[in-house]
PDB file of N, CA and C in Angstrom:
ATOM      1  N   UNK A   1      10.119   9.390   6.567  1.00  0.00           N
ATOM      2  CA  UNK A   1      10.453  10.309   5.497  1.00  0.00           C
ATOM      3  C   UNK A   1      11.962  10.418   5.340  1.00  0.00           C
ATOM      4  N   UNK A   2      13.186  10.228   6.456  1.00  0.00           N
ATOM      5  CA  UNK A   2      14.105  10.520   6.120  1.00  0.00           C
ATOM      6  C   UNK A   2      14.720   9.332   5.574  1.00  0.00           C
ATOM      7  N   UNK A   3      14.509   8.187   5.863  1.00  0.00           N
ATOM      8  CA  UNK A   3      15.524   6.829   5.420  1.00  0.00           C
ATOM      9  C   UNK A   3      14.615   7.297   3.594  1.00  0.00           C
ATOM     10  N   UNK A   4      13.605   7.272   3.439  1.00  0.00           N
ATOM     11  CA  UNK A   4      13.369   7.334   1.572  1.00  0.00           C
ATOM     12  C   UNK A   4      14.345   8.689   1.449  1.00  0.00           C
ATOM     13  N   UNK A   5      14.157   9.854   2.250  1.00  0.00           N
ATOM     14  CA  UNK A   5      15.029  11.569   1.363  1.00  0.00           C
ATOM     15  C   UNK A   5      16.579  10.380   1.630  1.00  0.00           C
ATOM     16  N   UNK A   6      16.871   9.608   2.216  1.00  0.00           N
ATOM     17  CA  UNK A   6      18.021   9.619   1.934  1.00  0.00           C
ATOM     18  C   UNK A   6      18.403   8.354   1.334  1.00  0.00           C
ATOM     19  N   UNK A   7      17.412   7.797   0.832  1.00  0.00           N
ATOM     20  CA  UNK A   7      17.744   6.574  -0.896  1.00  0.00           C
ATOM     21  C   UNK A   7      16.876   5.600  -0.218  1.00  0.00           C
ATOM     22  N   UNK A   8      16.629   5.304   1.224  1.00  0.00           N
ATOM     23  CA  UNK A   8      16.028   3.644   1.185  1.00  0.00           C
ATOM     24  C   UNK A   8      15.602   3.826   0.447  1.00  0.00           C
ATOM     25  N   UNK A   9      15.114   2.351   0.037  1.00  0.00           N
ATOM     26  CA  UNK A   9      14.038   1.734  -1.037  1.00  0.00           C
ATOM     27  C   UNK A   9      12.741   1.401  -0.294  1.00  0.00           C
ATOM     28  N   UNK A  10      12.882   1.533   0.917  1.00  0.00           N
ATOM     29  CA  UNK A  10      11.312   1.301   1.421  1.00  0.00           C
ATOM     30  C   UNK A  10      11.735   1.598   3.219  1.00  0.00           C
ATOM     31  N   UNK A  11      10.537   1.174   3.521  1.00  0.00           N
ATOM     32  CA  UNK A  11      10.556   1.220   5.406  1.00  0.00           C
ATOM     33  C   UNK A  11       9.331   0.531   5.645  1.00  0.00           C
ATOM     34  N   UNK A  12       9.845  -0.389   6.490  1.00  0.00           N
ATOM     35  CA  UNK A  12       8.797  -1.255   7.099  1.00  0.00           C
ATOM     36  C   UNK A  12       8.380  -1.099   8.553  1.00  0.00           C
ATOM     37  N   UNK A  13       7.443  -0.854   8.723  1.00  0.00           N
ATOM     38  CA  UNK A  13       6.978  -0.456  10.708  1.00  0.00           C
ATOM     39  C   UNK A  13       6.141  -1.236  11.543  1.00  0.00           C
ATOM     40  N   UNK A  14       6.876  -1.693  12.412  1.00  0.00           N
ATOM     41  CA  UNK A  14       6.307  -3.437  13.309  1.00  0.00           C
ATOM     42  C   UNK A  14       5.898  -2.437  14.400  1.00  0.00           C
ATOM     43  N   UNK A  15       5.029  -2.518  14.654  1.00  0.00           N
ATOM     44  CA  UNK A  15       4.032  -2.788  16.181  1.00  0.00           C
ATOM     45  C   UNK A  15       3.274  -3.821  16.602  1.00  0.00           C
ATOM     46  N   UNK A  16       3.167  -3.297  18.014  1.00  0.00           N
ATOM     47  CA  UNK A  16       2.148  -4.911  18.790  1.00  0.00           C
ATOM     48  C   UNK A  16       0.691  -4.678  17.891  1.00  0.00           C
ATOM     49  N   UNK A  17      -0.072  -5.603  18.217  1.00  0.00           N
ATOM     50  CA  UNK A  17      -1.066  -5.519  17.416  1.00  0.00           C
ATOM     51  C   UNK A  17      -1.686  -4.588  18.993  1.00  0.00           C
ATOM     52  N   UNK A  18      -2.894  -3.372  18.275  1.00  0.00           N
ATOM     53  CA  UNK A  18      -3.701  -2.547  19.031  1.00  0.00           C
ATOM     54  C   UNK A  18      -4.409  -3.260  20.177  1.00  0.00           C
ATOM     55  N   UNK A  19      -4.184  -2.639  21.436  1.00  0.00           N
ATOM     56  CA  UNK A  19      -4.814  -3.661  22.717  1.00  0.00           C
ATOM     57  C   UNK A  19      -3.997  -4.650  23.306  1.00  0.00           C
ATOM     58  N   UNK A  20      -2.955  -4.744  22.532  1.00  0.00           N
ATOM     59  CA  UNK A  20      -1.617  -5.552  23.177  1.00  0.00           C
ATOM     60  C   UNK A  20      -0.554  -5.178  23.981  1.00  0.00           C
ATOM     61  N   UNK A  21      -0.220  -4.508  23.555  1.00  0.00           N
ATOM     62  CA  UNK A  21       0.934  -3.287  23.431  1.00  0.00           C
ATOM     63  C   UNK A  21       1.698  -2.594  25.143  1.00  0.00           C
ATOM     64  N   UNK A  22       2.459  -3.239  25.694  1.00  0.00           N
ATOM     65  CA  UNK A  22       2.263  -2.663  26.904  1.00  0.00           C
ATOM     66  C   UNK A  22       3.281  -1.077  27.123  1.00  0.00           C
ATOM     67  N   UNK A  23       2.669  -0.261  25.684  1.00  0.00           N
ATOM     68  CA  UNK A  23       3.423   1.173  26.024  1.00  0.00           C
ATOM     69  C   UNK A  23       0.948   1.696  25.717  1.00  0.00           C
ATOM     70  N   UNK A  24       0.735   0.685  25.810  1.00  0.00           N
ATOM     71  CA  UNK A  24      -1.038   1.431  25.817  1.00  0.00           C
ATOM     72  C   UNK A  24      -1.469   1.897  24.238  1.00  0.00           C
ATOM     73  N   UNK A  25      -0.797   3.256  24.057  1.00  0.00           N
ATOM     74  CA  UNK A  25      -1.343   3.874  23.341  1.00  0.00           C
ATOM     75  C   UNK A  25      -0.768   4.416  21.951  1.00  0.00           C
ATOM     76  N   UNK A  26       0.894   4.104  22.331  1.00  0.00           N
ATOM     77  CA  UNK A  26       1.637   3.875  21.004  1.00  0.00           C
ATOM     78  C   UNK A  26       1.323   3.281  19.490  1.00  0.00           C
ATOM     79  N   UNK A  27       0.823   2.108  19.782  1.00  0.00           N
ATOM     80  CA  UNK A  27       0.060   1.684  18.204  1.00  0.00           C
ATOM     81  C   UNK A  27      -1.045   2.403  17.573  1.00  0.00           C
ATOM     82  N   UNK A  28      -1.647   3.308  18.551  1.00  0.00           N
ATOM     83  CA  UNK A  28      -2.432   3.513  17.914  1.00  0.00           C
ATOM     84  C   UNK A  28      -2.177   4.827  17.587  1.00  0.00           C
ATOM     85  N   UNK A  29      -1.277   5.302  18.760  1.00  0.00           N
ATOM     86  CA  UNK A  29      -0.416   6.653  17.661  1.00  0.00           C
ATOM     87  C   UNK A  29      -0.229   6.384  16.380  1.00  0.00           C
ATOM     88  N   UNK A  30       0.896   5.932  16.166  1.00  0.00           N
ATOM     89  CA  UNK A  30       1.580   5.054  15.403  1.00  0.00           C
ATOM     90  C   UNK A  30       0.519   4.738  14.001  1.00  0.00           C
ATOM     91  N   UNK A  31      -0.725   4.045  14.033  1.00  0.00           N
ATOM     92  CA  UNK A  31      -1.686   4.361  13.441  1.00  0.00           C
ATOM     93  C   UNK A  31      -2.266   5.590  12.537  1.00  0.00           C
ATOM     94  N   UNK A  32      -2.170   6.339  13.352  1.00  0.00           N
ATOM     95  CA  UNK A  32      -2.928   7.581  12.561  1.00  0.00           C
ATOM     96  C   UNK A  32      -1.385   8.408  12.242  1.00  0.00           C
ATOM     97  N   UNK A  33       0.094   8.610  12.876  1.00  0.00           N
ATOM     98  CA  UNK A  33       0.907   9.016  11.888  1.00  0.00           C
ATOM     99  C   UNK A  33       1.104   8.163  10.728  1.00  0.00           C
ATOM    100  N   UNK A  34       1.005   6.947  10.893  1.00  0.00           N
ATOM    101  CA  UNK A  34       1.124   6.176   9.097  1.00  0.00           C
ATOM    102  C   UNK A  34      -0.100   6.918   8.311  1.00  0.00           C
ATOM    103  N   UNK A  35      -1.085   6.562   8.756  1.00  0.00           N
ATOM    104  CA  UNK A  35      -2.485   7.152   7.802  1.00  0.00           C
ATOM    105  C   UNK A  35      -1.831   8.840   7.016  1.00  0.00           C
ATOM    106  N   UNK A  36      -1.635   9.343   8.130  1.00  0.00           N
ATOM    107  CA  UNK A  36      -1.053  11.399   7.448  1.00  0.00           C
ATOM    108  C   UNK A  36       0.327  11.111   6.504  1.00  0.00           C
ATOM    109  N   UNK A  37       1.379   9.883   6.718  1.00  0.00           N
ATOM    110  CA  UNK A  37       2.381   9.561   6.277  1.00  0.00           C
ATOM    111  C   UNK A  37       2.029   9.325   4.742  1.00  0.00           C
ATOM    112  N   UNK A  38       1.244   8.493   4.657  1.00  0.00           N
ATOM    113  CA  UNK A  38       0.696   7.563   3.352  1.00  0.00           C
ATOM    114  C   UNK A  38       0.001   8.862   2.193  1.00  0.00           C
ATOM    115  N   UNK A  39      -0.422  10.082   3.110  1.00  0.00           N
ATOM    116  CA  UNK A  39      -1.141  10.774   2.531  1.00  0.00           C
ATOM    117  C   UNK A  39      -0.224  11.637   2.082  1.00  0.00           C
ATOM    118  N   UNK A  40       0.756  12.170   2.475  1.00  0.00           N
ATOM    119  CA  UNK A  40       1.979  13.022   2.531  1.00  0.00           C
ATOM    120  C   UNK A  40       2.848  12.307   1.093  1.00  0.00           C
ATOM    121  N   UNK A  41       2.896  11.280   1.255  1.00  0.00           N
ATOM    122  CA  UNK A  41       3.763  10.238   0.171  1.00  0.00           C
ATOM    123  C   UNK A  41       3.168  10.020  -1.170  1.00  0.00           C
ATOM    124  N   UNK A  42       1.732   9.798  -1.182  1.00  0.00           N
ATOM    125  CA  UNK A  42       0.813   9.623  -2.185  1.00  0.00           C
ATOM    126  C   UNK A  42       0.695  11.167  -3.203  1.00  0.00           C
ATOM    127  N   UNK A  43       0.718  12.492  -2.213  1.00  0.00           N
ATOM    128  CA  UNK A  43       1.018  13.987  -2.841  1.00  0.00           C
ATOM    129  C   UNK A  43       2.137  13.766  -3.565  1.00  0.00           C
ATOM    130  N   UNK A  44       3.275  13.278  -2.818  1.00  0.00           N
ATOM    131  CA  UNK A  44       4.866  13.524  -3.415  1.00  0.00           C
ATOM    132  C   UNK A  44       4.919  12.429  -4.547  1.00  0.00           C
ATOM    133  N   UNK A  45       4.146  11.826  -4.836  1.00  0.00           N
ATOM    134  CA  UNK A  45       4.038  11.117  -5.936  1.00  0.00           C
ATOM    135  C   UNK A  45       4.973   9.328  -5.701  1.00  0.00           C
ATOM    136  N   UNK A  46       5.093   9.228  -4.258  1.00  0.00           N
ATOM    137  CA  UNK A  46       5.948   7.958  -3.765  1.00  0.00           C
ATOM    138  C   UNK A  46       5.150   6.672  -3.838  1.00  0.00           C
ATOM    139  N   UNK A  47       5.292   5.672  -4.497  1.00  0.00           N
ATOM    140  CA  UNK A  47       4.392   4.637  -4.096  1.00  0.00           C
ATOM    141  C   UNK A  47       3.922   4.433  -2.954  1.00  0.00           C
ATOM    142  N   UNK A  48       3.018   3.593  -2.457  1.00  0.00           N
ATOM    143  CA  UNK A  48       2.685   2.967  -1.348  1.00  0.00           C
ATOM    144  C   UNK A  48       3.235   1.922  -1.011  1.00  0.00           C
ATOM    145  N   UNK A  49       3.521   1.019  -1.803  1.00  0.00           N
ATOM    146  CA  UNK A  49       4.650   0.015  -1.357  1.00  0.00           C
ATOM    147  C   UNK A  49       5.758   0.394  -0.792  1.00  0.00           C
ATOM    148  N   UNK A  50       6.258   1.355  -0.695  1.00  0.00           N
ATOM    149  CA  UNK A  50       7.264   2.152  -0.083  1.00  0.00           C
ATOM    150  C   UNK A  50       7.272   2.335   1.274  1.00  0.00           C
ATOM    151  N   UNK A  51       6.629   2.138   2.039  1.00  0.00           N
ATOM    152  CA  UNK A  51       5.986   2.275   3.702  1.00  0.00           C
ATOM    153  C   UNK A  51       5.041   1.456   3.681  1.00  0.00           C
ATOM    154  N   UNK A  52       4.967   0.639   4.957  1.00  0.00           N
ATOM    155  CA  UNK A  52       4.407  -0.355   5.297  1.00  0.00           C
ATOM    156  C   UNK A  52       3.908  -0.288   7.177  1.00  0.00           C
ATOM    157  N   UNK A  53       2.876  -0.452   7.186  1.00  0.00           N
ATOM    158  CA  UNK A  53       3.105  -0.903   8.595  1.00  0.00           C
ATOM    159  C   UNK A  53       2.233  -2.261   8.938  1.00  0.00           C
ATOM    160  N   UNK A  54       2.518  -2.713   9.768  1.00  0.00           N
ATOM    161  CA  UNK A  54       2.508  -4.116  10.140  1.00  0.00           C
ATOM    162  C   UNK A  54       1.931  -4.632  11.594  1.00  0.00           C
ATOM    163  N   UNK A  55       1.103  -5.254  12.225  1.00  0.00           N
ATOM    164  CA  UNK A  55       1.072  -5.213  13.508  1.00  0.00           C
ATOM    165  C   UNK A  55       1.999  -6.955  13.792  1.00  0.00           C
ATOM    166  N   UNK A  56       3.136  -6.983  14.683  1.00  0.00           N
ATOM    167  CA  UNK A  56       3.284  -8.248  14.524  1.00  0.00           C
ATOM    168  C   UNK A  56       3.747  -8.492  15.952  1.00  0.00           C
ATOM    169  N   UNK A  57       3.237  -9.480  17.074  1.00  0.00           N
ATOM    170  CA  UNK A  57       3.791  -9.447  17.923  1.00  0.00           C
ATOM    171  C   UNK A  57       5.092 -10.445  18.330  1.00  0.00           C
ATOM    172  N   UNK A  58       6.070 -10.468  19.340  1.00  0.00           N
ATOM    173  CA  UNK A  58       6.767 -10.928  19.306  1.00  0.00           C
ATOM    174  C   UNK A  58       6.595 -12.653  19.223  1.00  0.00           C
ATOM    175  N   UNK A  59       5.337 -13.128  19.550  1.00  0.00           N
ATOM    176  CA  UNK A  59       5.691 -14.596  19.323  1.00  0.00           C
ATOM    177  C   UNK A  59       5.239 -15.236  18.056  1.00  0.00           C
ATOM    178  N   UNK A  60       4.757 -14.269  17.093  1.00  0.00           N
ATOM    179  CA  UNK A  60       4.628 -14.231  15.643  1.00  0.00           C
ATOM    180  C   UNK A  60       6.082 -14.059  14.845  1.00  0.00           C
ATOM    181  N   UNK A  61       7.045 -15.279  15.174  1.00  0.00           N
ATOM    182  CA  UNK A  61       7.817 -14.856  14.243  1.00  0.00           C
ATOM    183  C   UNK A  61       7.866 -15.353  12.665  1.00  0.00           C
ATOM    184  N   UNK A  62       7.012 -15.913  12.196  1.00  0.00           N
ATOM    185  CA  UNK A  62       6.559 -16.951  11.168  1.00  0.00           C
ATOM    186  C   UNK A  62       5.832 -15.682  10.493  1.00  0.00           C
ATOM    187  N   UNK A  63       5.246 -14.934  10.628  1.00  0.00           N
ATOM    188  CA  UNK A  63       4.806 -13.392  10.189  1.00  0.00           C
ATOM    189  C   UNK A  63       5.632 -12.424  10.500  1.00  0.00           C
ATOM    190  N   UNK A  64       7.025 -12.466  10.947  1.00  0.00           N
ATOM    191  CA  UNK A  64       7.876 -11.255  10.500  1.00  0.00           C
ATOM    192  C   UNK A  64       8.195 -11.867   9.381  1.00  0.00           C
ATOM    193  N   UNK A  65       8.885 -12.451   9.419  1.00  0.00           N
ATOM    194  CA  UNK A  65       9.805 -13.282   8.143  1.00  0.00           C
ATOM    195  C   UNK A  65       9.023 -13.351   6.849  1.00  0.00           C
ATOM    196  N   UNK A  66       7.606 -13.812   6.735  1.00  0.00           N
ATOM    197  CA  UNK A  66       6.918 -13.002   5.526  1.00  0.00           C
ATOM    198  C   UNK A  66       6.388 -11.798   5.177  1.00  0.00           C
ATOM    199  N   UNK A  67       6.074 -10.990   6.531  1.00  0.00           N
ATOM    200  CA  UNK A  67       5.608  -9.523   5.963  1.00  0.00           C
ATOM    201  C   UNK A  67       7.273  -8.952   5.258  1.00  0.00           C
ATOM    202  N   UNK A  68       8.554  -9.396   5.891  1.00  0.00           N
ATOM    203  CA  UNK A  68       9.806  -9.294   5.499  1.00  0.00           C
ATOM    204  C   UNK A  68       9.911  -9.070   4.415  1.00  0.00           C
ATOM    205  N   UNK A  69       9.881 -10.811   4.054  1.00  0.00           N
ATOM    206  CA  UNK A  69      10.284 -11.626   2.450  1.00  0.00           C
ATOM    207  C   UNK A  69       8.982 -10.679   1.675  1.00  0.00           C
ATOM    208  N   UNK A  70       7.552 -10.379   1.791  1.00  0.00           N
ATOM    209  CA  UNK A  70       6.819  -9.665   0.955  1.00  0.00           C
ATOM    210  C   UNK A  70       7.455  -8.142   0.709  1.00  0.00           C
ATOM    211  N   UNK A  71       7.592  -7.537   1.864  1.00  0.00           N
ATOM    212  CA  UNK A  71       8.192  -5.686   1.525  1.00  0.00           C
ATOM    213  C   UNK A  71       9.648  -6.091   0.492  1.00  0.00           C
ATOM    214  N   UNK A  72      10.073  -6.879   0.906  1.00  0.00           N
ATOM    215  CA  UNK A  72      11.449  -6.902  -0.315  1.00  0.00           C
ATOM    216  C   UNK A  72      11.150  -6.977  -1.695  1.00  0.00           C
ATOM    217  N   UNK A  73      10.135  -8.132  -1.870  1.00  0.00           N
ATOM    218  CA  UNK A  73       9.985  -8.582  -3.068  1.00  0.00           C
ATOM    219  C   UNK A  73       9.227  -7.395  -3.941  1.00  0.00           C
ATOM    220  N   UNK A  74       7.903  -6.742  -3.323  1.00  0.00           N
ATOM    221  CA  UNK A  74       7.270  -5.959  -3.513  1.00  0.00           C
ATOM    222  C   UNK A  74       8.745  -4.510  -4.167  1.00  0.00           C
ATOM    223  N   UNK A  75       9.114  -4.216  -3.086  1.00  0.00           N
ATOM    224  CA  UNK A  75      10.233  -3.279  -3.765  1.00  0.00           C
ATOM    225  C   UNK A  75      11.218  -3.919  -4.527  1.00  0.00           C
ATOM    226  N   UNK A  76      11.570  -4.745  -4.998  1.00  0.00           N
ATOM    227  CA  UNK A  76      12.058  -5.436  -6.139  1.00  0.00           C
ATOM    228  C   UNK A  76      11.148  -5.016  -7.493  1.00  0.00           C
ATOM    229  N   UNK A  77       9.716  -5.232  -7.591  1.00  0.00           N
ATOM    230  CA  UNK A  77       9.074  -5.395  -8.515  1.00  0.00           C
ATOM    231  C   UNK A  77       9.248  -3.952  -8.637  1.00  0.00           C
ATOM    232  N   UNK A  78       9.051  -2.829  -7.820  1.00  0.00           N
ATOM    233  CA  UNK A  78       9.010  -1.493  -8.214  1.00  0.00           C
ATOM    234  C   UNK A  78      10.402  -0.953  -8.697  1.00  0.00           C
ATOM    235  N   UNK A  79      11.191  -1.525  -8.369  1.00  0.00           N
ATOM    236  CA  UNK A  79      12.669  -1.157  -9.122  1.00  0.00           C
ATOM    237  C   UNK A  79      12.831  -1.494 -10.641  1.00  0.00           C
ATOM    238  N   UNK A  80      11.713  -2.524 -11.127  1.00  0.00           N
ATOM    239  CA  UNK A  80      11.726  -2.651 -12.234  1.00  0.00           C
ATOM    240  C   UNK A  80      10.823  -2.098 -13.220  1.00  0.00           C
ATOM    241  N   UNK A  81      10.132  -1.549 -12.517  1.00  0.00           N
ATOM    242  CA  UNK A  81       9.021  -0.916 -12.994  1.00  0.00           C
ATOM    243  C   UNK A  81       9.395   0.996 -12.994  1.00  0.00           C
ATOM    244  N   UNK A  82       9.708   0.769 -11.764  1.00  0.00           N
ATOM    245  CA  UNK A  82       9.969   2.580 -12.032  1.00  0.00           C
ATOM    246  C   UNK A  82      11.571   2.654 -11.021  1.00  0.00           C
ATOM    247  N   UNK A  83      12.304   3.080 -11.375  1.00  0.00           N
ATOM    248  CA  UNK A  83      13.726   3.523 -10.663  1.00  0.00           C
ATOM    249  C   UNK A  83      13.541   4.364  -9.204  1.00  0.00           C
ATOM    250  N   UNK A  84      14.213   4.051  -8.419  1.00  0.00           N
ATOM    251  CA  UNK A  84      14.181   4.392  -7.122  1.00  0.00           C
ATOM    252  C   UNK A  84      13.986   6.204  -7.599  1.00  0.00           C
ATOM    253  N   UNK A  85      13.300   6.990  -6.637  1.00  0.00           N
ATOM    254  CA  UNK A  85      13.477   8.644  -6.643  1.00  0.00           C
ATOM    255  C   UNK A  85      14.256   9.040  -5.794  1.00  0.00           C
ATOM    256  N   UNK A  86      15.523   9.660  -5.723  1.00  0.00           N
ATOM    257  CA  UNK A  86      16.613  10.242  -5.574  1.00  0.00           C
ATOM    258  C   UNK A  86      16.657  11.597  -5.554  1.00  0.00           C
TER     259      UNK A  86
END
């Protein structure tokens, strides 16, 4: 919530994929605050392309670099469509 109140154009959120993870139970925290996040954002009238989360582990780097190149492009298209909210 604070990188969008303070202009990002989006936020992207990498975790291990669930069952990987050697903090246990973090992703799946992590999980259900995106779910209340998305719901919180969708009230305030914020796209969904705007927050992202992602499970990607570190020897997936061929899937950072496109979930990447997709959240950019994706907020590209929404800049043209509707102006960042400020």
């Amino acid at each position: 919530m604070k990188a969008l109140e303070e202009g990002y154009d989006g936020v992207l959120i990498a975790g291990c994929h669930p069952g990987t993870c050697h903090y246990i139970s973090g992703n799946y925290k992590a999980a259900r605050r995106f779910a209340l996040l998305r719901r919180m954002l969708r009230q305030m009238g914020i796209p969904d392309q705007r927050v992202r989360l992602e499970w990607i582990s570190a020897s997936e780097s061929d899937k950072f670099v496109t979930v990447v190149n997709e959240m950019v492009e994706n907020l590209r298209k929404l800049e043209t469509v509707a102006p960042q909210l400020k």
